[in-house]
Protein backbone atom coordinates (compact mmCIF):
# COMPACT_ATOMS: atom_id res chain seq x y z
CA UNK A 1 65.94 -82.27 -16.27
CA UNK A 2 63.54 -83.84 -18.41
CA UNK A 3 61.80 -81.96 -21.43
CA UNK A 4 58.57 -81.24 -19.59
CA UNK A 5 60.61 -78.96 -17.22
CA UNK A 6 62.70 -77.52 -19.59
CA UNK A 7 59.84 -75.64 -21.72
CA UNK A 8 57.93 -74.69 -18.33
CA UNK A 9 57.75 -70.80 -18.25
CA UNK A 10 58.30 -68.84 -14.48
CA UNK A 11 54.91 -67.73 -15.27
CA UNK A 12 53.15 -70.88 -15.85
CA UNK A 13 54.97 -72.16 -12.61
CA UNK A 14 53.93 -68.98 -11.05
CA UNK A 15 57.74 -67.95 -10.11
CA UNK A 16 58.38 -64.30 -10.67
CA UNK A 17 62.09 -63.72 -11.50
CA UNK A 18 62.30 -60.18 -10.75
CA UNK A 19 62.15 -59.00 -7.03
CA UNK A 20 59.23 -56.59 -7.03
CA UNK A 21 59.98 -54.26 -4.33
CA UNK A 22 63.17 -53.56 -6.17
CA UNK A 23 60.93 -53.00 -9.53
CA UNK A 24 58.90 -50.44 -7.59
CA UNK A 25 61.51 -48.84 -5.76
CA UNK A 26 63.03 -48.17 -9.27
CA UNK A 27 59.99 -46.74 -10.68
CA UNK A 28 58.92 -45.00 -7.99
CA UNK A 29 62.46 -43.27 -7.93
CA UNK A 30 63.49 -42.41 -11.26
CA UNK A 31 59.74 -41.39 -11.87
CA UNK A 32 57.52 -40.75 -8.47
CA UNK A 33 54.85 -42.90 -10.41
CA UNK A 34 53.41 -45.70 -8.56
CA UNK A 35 53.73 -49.72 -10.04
CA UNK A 36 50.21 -51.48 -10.77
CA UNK A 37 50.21 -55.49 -9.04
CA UNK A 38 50.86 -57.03 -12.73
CA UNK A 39 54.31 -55.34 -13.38
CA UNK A 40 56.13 -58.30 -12.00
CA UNK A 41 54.58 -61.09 -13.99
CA UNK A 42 54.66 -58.86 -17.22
CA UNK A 43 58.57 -58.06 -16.56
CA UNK A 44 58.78 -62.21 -16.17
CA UNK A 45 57.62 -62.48 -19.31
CA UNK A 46 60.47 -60.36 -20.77
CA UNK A 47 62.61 -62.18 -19.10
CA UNK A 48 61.92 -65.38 -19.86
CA UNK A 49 62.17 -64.51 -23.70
CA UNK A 50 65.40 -63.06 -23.34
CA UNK A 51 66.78 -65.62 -21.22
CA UNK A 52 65.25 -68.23 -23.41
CA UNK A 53 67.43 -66.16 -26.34
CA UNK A 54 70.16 -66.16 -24.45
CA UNK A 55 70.19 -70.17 -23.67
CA UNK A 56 70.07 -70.91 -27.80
CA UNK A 57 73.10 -68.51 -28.54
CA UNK A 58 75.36 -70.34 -26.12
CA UNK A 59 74.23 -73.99 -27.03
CA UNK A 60 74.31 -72.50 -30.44
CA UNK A 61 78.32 -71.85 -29.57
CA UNK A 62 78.79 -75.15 -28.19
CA UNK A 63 78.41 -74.10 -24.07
CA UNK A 64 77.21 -75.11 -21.03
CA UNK A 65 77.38 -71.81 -19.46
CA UNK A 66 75.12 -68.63 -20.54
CA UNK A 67 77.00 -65.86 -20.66
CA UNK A 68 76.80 -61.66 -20.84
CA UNK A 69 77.97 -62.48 -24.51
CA UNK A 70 74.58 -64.00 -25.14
CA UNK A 71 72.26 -61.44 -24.27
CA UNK A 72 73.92 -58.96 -27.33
């Protein structure tokens, strides 16, 4: 994977990593409240971040393989 692929967001690649009918099935469960269009991409964003975070701890630890462990 070369480094220009490596620091490419979902978002800039316009990917959405969360399934959005499972987002608004949530919200619209636990609170009856409907889910505005951007949700998805702002949810993305979180995830990227953490997943990013996630990625550093385990080459930080020597890995290969993100695991659970790296999201505490």
């Amino acid at each position: 994977m070369s480094n220009t692929a490596e620091n490419l967001s979902s978002s800039e690649s316009g990917a959405v990593l969360v399934v959005t009918s499972k987002v608004k099935k949530f919200i619209k469960d636990v609170s009856t409240m409907n889910t505005a269009g951007d949700v998805p991409e702002a949810l993305t964003r979180i995830v990227e971040v953490e997943l990013q975070k996630a990625i550093a701890k385990a080459k930080d630890a020597g890995r290969k393989t993100v695991m659970a462990r790296d999201f505490a």
